[in-house]
C-alpha atoms as a PDB file:
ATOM      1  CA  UNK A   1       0.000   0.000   0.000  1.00  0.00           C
ATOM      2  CA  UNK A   2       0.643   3.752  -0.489  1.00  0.00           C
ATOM      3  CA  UNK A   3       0.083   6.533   1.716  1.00  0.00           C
ATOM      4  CA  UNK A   4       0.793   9.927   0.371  1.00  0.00           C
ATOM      5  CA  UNK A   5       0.259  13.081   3.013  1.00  0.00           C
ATOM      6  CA  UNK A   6       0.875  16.733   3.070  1.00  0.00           C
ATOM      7  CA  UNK A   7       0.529  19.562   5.576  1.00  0.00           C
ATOM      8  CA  UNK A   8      -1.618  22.496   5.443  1.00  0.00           C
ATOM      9  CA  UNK A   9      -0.046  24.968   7.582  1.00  0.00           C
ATOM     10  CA  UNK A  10      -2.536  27.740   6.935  1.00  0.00           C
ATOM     11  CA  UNK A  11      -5.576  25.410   8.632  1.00  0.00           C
ATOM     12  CA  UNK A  12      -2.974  23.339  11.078  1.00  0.00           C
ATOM     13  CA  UNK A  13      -3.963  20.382   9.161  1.00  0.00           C
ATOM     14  CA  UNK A  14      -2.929  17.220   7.273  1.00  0.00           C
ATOM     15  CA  UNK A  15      -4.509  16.163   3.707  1.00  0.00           C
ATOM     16  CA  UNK A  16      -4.794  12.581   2.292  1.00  0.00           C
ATOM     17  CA  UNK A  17      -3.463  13.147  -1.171  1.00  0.00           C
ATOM     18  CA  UNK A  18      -2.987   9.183  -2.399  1.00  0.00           C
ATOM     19  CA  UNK A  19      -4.121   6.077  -1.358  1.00  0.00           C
ATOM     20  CA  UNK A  20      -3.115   2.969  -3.072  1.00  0.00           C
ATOM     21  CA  UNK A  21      -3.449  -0.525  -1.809  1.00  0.00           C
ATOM     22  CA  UNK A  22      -2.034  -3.065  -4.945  1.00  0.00           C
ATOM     23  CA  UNK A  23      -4.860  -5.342  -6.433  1.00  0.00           C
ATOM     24  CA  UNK A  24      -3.700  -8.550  -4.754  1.00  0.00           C
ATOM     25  CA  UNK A  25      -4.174  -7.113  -1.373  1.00  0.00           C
ATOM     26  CA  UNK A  26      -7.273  -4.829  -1.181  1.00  0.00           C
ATOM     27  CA  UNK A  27      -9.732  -6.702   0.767  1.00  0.00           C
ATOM     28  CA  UNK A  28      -7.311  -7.474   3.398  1.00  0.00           C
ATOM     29  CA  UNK A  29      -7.444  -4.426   5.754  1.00  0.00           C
ATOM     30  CA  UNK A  30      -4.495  -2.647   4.071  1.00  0.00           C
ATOM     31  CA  UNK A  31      -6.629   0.448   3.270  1.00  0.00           C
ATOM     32  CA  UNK A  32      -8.126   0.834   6.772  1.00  0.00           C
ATOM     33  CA  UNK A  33      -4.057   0.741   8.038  1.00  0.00           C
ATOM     34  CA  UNK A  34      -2.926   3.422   5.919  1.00  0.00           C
ATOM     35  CA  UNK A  35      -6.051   5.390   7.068  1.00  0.00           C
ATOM     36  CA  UNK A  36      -4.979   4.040  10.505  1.00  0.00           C
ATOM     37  CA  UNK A  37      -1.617   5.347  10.019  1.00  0.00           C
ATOM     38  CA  UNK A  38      -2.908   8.845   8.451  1.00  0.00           C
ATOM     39  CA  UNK A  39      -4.249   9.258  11.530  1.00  0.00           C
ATOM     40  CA  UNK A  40      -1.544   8.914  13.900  1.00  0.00           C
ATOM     41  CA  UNK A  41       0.501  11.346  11.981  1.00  0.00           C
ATOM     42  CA  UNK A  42      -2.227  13.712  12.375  1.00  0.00           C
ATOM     43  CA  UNK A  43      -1.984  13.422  16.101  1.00  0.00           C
ATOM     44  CA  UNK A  44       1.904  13.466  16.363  1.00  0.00           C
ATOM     45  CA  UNK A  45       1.725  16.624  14.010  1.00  0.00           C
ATOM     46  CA  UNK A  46      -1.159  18.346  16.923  1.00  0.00           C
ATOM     47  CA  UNK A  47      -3.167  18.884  13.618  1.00  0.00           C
ATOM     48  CA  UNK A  48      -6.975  19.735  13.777  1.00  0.00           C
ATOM     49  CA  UNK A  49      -7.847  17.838  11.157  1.00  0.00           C
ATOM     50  CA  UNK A  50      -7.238  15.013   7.995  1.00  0.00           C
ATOM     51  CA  UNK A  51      -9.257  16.015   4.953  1.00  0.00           C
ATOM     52  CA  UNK A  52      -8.968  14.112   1.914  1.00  0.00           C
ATOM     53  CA  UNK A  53     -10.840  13.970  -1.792  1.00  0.00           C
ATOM     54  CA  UNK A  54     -12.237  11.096  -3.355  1.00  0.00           C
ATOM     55  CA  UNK A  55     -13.768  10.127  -6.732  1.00  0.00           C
ATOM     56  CA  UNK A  56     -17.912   9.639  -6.091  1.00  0.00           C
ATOM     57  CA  UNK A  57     -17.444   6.614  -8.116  1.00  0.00           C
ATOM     58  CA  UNK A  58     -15.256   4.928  -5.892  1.00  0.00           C
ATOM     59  CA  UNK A  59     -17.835   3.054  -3.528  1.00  0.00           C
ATOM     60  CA  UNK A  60     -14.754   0.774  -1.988  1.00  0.00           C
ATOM     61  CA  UNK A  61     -13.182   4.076  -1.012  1.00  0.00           C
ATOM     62  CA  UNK A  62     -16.067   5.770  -0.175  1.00  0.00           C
ATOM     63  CA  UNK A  63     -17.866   3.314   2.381  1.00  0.00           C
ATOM     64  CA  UNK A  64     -14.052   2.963   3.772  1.00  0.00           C
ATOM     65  CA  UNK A  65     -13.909   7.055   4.520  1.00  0.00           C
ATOM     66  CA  UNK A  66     -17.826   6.595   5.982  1.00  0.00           C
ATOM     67  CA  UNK A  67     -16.650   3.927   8.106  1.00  0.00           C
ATOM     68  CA  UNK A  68     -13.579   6.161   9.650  1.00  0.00           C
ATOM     69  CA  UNK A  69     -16.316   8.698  10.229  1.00  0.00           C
ATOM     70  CA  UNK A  70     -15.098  11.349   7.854  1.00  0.00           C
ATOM     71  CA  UNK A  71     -17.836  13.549   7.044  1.00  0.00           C
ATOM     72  CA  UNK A  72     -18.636  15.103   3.269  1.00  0.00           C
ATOM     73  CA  UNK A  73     -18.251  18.603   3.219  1.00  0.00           C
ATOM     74  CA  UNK A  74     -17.919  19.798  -0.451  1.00  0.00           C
ATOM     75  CA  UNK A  75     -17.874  18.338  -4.206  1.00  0.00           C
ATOM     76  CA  UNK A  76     -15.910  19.692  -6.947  1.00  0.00           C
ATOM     77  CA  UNK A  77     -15.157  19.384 -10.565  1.00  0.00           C
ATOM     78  CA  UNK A  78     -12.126  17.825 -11.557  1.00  0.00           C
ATOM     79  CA  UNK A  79      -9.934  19.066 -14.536  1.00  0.00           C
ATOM     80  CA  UNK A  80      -7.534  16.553 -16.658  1.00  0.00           C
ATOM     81  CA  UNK A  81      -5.342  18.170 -19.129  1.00  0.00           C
ATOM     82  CA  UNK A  82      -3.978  15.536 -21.936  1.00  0.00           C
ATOM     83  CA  UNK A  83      -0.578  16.161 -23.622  1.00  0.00           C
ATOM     84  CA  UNK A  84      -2.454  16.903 -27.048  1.00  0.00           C
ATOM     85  CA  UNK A  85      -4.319  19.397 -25.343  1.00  0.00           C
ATOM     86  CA  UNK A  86      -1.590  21.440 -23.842  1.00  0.00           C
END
């Protein structure tokens, strides 16, 4: 699994930027750890909060966030740029 964090000084906080958890092992807890872990760091950092963004689509992810009791606080549009279009 991957677990990719920043800080966000301005609101004393920590983001969730990446999750990953490799095909052969999702269904075995490894997501909930890295949440787990996500979490600690939070504490040891005296942050107020973890936010993170996921896709709506994503019902694993989703039902995984519910389950931590993060709540929903905001949708918003994503933009991809593709190397033909820049």
């Amino acid at each position: 699994g991957v677990l990719l964090l920043t800080r966000i000084p301005s609101f004393r906080s920590l983001e969730i930027v990446y999750v990953g958890v490799a095909q052969p092992a999702r269904g075995q807890e490894v997501g909930n750890a890295l949440v787990h872990r996500a979490l600690e760091a939070t504490t040891r950092d005296s942050a107020t909060c973890l936010a993170l963004a996921v896709d709506c689509a994503n019902g694993p992810a989703r039902r995984m966030y519910d389950r931590w009791g993060f709540l929903r606080t905001a949708a918003r549009d994503a933009w991809i740029a593709t190397p033909s279009g820049i």
